[in-house]
PDB file of N, CA and C in Angstrom:
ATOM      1  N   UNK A   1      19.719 -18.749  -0.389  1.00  0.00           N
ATOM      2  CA  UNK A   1      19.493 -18.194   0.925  1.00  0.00           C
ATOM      3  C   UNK A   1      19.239 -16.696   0.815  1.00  0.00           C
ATOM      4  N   UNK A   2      18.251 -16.079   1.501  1.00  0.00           N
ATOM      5  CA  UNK A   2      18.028 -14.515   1.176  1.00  0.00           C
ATOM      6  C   UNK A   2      18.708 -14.133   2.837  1.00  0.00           C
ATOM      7  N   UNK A   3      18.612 -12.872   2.371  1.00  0.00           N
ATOM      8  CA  UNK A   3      18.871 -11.978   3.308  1.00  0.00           C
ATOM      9  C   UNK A   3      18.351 -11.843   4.303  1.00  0.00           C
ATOM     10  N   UNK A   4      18.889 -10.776   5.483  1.00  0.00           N
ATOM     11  CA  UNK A   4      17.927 -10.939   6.584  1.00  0.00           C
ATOM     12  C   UNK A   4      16.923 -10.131   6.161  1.00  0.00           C
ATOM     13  N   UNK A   5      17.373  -8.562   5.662  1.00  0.00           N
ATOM     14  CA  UNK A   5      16.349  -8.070   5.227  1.00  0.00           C
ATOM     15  C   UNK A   5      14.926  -8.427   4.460  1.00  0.00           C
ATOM     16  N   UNK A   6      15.655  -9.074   3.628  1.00  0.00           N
ATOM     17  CA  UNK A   6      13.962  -9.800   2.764  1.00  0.00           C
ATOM     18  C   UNK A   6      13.921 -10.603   3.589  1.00  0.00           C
ATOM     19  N   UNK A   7      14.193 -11.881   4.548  1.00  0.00           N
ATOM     20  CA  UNK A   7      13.638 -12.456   5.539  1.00  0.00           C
ATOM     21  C   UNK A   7      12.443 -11.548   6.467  1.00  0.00           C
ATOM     22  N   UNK A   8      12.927 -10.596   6.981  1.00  0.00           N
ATOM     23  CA  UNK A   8      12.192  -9.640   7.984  1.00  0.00           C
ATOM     24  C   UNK A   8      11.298  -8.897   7.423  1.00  0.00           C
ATOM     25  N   UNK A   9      11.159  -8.413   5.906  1.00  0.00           N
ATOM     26  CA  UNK A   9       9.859  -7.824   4.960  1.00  0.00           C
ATOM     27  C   UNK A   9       8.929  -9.294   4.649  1.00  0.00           C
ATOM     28  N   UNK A  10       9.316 -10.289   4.579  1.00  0.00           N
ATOM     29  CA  UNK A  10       8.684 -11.392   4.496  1.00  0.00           C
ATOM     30  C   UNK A  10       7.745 -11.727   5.323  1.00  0.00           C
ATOM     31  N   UNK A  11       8.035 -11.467   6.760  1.00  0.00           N
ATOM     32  CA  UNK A  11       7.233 -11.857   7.789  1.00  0.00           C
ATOM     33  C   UNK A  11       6.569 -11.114   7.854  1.00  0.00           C
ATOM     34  N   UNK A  12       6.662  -9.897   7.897  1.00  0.00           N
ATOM     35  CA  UNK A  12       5.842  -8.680   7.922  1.00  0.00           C
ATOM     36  C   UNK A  12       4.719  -8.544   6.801  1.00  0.00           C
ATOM     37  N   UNK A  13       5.078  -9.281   5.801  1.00  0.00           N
ATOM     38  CA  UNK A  13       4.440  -9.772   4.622  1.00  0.00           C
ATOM     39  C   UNK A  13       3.034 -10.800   5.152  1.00  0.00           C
ATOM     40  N   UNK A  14       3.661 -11.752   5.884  1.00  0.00           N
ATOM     41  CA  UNK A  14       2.816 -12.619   6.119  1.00  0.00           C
ATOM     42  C   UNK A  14       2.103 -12.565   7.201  1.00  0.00           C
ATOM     43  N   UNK A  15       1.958 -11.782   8.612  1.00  0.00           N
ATOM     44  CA  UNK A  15       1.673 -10.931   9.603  1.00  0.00           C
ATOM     45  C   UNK A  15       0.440 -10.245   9.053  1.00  0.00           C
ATOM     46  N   UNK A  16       0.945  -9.728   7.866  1.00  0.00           N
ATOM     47  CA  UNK A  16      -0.302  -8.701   6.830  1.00  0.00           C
ATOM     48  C   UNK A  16      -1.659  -9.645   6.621  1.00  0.00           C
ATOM     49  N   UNK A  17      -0.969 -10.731   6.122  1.00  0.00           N
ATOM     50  CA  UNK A  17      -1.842 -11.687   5.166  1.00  0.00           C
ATOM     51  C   UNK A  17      -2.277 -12.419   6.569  1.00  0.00           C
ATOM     52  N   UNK A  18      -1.897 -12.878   7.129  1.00  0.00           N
ATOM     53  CA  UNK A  18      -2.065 -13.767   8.328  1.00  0.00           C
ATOM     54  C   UNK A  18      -3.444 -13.180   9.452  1.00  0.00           C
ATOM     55  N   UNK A  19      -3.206 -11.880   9.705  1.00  0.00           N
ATOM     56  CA  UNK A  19      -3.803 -10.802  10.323  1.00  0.00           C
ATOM     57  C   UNK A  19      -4.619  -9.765   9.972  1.00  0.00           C
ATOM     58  N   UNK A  20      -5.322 -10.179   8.845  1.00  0.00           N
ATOM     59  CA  UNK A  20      -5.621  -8.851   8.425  1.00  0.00           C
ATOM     60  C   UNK A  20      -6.735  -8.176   9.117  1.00  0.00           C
ATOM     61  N   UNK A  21      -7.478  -8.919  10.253  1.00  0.00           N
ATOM     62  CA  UNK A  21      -8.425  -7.617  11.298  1.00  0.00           C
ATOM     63  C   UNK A  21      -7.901  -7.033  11.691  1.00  0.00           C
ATOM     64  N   UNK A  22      -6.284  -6.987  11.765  1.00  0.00           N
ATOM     65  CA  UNK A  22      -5.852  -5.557  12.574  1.00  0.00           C
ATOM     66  C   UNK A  22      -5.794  -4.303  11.682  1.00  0.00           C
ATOM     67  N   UNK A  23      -6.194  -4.654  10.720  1.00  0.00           N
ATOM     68  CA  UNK A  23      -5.806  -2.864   9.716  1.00  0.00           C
ATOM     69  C   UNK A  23      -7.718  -3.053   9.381  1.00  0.00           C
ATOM     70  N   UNK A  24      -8.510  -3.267  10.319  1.00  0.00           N
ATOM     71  CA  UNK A  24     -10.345  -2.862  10.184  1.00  0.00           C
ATOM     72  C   UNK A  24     -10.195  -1.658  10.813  1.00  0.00           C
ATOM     73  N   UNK A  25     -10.842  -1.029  10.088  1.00  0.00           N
ATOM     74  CA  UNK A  25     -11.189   0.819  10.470  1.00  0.00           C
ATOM     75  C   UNK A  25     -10.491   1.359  10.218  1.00  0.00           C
ATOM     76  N   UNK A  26      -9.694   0.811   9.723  1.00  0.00           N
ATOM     77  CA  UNK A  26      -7.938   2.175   9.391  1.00  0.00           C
ATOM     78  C   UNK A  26      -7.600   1.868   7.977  1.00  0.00           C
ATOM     79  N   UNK A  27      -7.449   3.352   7.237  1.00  0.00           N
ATOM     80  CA  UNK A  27      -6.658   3.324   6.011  1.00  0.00           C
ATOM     81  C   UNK A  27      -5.320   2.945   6.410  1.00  0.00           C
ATOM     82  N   UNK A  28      -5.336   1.848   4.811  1.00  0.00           N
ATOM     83  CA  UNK A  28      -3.644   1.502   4.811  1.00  0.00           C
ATOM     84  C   UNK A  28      -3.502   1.348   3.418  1.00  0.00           C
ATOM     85  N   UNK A  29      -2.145   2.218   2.904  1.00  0.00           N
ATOM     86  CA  UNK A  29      -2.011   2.217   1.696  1.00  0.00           C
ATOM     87  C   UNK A  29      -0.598   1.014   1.077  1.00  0.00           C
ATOM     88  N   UNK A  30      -0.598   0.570   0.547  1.00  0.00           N
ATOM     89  CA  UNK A  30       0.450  -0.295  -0.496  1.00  0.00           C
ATOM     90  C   UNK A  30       0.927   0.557  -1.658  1.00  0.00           C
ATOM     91  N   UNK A  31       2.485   0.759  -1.682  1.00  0.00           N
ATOM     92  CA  UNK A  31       2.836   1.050  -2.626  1.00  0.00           C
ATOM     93  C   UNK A  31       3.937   0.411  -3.729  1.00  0.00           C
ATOM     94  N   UNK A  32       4.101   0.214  -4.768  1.00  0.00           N
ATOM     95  CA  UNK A  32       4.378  -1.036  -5.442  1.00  0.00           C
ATOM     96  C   UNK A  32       4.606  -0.470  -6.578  1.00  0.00           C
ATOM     97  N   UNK A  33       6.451  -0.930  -6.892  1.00  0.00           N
ATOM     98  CA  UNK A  33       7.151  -1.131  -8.423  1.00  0.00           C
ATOM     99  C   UNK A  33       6.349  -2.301  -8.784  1.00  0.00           C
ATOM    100  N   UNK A  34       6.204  -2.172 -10.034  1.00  0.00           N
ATOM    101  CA  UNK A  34       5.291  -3.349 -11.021  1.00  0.00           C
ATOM    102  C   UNK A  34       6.699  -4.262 -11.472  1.00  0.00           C
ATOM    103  N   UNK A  35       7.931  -3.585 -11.199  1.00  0.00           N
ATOM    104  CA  UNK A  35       8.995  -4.097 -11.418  1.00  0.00           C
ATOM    105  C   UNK A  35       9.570  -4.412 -10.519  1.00  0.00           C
ATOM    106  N   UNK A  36       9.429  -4.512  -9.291  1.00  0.00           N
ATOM    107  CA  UNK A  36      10.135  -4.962  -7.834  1.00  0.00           C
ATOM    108  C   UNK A  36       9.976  -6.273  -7.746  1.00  0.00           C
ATOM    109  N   UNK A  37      11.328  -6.730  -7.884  1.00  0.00           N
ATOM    110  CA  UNK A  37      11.761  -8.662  -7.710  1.00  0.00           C
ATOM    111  C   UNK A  37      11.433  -8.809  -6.004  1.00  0.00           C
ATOM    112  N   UNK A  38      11.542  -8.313  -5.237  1.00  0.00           N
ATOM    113  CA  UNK A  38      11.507  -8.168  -3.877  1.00  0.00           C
ATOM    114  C   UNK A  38      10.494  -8.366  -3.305  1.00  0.00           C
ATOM    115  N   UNK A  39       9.545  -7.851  -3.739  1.00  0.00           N
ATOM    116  CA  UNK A  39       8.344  -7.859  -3.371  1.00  0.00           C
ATOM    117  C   UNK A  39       7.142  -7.457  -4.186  1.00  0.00           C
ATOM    118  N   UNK A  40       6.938  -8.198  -5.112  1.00  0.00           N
ATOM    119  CA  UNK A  40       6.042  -8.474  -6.640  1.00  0.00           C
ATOM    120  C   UNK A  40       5.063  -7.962  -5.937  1.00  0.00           C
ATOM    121  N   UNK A  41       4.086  -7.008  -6.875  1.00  0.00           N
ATOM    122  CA  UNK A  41       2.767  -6.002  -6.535  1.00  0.00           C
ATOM    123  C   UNK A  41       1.865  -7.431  -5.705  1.00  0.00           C
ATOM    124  N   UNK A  42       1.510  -9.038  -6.241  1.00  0.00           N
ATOM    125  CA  UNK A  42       0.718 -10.115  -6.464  1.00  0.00           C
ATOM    126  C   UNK A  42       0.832  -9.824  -4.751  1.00  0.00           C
ATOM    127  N   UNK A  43       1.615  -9.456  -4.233  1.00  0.00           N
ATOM    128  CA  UNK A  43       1.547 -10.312  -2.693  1.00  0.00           C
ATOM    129  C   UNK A  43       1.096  -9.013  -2.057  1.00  0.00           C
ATOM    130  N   UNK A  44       0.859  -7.760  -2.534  1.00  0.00           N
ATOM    131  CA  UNK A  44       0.574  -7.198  -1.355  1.00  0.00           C
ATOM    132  C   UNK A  44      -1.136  -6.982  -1.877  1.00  0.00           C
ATOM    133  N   UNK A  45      -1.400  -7.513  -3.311  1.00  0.00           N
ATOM    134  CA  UNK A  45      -2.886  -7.146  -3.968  1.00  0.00           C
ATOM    135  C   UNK A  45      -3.283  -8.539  -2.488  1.00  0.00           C
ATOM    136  N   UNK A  46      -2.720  -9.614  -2.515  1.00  0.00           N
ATOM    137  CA  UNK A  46      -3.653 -10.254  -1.593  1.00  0.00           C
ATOM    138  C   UNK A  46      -3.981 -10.160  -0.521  1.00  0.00           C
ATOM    139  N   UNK A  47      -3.061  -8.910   0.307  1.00  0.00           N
ATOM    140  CA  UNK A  47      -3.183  -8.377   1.698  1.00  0.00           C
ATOM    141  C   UNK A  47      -3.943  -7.319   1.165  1.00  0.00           C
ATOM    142  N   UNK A  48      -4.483  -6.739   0.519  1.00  0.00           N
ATOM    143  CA  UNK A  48      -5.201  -6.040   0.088  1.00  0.00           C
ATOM    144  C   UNK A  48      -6.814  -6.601   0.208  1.00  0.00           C
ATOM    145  N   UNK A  49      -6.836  -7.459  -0.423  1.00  0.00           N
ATOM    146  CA  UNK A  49      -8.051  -7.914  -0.582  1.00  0.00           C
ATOM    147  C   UNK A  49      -8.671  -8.668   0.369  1.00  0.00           C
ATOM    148  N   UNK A  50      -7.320  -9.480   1.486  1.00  0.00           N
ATOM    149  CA  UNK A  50      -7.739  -9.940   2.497  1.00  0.00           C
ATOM    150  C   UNK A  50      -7.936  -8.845   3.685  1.00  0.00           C
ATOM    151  N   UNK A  51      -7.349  -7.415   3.642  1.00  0.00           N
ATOM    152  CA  UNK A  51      -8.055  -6.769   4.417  1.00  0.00           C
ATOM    153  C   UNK A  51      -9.391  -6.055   4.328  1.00  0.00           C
ATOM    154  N   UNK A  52      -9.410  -5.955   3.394  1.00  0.00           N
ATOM    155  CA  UNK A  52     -10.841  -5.265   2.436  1.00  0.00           C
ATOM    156  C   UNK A  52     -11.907  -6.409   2.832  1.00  0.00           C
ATOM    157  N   UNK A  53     -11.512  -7.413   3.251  1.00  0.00           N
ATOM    158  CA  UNK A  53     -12.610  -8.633   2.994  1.00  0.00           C
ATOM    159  C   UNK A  53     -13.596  -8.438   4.645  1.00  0.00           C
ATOM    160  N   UNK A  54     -12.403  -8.519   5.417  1.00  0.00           N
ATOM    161  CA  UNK A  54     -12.741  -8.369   6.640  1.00  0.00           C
ATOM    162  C   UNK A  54     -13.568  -6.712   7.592  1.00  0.00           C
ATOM    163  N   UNK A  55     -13.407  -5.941   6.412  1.00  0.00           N
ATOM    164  CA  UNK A  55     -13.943  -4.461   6.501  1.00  0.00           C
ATOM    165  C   UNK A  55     -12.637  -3.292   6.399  1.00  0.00           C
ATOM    166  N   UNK A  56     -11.903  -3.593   6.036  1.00  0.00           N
ATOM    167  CA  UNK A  56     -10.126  -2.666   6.240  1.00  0.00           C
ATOM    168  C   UNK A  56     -10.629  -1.981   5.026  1.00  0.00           C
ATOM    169  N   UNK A  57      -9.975  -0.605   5.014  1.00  0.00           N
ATOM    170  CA  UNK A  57      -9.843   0.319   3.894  1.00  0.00           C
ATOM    171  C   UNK A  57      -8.420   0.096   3.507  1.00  0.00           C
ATOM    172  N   UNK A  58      -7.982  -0.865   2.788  1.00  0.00           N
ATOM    173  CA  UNK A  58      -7.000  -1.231   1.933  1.00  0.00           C
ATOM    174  C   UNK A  58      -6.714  -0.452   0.442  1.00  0.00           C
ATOM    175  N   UNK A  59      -5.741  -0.095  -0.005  1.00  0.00           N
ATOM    176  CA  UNK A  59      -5.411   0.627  -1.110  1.00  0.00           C
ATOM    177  C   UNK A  59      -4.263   0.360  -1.988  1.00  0.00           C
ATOM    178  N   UNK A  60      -3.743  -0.441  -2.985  1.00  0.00           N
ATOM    179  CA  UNK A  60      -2.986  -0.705  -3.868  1.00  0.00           C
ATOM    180  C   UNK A  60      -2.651   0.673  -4.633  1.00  0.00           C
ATOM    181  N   UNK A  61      -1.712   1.010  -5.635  1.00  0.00           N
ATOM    182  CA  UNK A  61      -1.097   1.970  -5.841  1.00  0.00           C
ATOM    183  C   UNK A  61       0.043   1.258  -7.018  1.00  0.00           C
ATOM    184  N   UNK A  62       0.264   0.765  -7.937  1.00  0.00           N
ATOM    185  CA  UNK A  62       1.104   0.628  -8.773  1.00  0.00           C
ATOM    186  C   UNK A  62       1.688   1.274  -9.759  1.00  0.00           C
ATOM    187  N   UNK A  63       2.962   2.127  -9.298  1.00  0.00           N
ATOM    188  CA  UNK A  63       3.962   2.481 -10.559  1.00  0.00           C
ATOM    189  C   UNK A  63       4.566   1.150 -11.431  1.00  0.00           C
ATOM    190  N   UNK A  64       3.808   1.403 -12.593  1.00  0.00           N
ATOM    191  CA  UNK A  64       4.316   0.256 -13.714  1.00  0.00           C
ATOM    192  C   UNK A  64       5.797   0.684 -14.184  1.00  0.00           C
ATOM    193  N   UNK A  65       5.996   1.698 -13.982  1.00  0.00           N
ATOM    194  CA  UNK A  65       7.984   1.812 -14.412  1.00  0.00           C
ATOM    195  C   UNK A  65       8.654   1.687 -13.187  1.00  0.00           C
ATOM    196  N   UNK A  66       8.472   1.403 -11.852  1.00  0.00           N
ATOM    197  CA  UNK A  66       9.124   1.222 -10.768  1.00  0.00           C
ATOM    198  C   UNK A  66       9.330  -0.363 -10.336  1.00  0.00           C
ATOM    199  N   UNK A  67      10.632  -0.304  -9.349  1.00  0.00           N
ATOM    200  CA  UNK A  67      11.032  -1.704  -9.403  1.00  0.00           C
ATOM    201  C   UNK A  67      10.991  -1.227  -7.545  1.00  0.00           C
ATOM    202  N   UNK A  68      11.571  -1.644  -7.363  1.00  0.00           N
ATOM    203  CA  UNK A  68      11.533  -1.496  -5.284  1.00  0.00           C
ATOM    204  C   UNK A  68      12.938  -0.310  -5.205  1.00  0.00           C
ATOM    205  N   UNK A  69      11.444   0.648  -5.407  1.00  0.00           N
ATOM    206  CA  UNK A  69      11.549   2.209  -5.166  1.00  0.00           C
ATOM    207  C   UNK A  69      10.211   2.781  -4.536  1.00  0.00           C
ATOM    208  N   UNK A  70      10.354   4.297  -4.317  1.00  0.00           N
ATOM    209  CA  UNK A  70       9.731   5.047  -4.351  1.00  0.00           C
ATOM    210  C   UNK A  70       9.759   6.553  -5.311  1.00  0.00           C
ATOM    211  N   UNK A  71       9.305   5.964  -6.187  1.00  0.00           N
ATOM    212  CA  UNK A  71       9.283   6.888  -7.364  1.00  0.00           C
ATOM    213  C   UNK A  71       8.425   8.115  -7.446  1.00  0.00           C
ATOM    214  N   UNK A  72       8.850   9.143  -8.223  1.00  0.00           N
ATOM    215  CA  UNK A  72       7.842  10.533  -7.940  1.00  0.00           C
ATOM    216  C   UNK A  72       6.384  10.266  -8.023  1.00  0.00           C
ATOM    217  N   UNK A  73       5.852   9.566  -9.012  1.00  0.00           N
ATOM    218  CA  UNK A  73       4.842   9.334  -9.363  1.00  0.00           C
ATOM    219  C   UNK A  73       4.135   8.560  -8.195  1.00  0.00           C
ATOM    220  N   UNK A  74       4.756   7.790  -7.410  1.00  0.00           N
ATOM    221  CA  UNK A  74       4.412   6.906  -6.277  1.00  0.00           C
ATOM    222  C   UNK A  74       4.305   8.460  -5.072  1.00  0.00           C
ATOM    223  N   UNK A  75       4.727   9.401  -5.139  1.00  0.00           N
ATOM    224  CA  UNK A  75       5.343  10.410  -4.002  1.00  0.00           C
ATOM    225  C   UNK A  75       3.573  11.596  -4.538  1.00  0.00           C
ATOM    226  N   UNK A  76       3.651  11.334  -5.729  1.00  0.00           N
ATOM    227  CA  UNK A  76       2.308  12.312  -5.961  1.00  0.00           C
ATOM    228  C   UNK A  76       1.057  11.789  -5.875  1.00  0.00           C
ATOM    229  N   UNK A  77       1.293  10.552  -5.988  1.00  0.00           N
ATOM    230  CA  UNK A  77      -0.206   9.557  -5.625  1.00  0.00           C
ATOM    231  C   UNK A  77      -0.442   9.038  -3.964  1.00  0.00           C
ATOM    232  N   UNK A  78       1.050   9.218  -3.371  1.00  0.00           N
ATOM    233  CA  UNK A  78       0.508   9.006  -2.103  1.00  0.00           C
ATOM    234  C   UNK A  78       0.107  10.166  -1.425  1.00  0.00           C
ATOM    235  N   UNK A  79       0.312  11.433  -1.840  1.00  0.00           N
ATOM    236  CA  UNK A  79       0.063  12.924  -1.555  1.00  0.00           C
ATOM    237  C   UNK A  79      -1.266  12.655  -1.528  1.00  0.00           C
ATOM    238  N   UNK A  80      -2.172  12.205  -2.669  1.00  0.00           N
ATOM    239  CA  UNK A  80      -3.295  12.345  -3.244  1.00  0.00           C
ATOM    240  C   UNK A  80      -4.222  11.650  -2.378  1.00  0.00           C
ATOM    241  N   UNK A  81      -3.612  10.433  -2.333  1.00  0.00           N
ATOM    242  CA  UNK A  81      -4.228   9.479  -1.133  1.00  0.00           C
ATOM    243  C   UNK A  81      -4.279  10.140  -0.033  1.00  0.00           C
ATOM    244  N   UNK A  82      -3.111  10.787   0.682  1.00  0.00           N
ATOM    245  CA  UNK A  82      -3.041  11.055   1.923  1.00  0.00           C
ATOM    246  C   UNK A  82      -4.483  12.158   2.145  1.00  0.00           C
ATOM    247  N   UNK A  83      -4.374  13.103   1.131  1.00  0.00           N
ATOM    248  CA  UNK A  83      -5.713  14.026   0.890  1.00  0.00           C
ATOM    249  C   UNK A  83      -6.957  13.958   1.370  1.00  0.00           C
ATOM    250  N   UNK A  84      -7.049  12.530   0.344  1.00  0.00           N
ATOM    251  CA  UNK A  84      -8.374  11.984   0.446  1.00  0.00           C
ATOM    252  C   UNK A  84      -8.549  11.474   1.716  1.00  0.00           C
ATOM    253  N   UNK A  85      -7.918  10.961   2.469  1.00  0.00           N
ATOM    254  CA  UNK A  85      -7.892  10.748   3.881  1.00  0.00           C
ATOM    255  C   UNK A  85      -8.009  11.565   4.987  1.00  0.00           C
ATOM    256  N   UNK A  86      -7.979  12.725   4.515  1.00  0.00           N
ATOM    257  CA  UNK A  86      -7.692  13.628   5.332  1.00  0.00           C
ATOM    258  C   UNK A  86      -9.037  14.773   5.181  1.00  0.00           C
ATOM    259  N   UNK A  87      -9.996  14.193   3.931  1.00  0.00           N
ATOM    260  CA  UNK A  87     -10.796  15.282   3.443  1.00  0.00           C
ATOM    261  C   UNK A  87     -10.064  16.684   2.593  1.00  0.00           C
ATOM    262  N   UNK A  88      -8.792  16.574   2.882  1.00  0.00           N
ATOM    263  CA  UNK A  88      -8.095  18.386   2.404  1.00  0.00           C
ATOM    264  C   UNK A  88      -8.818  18.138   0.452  1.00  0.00           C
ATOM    265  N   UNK A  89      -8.691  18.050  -0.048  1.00  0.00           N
ATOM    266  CA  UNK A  89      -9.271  17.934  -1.774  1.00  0.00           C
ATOM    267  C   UNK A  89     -10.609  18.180  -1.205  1.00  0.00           C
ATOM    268  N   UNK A  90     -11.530  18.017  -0.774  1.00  0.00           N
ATOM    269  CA  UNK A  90     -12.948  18.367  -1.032  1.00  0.00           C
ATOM    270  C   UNK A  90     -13.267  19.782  -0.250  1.00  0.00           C
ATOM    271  N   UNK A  91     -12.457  20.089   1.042  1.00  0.00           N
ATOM    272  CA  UNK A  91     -12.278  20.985   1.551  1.00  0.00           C
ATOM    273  C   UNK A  91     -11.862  22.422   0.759  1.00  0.00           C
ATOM    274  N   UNK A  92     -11.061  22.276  -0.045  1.00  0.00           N
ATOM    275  CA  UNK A  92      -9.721  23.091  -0.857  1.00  0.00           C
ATOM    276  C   UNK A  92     -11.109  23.356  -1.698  1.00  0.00           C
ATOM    277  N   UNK A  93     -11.788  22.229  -2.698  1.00  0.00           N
ATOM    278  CA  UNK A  93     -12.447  22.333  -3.454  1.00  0.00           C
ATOM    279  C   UNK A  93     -13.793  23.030  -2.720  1.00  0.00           C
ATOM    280  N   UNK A  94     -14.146  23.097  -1.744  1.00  0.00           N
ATOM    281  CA  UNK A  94     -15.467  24.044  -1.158  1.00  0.00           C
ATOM    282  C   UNK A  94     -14.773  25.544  -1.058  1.00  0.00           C
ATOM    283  N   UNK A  95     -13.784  25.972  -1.261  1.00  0.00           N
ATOM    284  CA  UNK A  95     -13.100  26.867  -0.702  1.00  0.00           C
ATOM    285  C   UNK A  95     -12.883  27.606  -2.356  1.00  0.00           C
ATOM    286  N   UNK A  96     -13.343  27.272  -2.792  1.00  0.00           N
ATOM    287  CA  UNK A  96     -13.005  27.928  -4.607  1.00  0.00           C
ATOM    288  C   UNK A  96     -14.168  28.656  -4.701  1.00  0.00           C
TER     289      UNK A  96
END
């Protein structure tokens, strides 16, 4: 029997996968221990791909030494992402 918690990331899990025209036109990023029992990278690559399919800007992100965390390396790549979303990196970079 699991928890409520992983019960309630579950659905939300499947909501993802179930739904994926609601994340069309909008960045959405996934971030993922390659080591997380909780929620294995496999399930959110397929909400990934099922939003990407439908036109979603979907984004995977895997720390291979992380388990269900948010690790620095996960904290400097979502910086990076957030950037690119934002244009600030090409901006910063016209500005040199």
């Amino acid at each position: 029997r699991h928890s409520k918690q992983y019960r309630d990331f579950f659905k939300l899990k499947q909501a993802m996968q179930a739904h994926p025209q609601r994340f069309k036109g909008r960045p959405i990023l996934f971030l993922d221990g390659a080591k997380d029992a909780l929620c294995p990278p496999v399930i959110n690559a397929k909400a990934v791909k099922l939003i990407n399919r439908v036109g979603g800007q979907a984004t995977q992100i895997i720390d291979r030494n992380a388990g269900h965390c948010f690790s620095l390396s996960m904290r400097h790549r979502f910086i990076n992402w957030i950037r690119m979303q934002c244009g600030i990196n090409e901006r910063f970079r016209a500005m040199r």
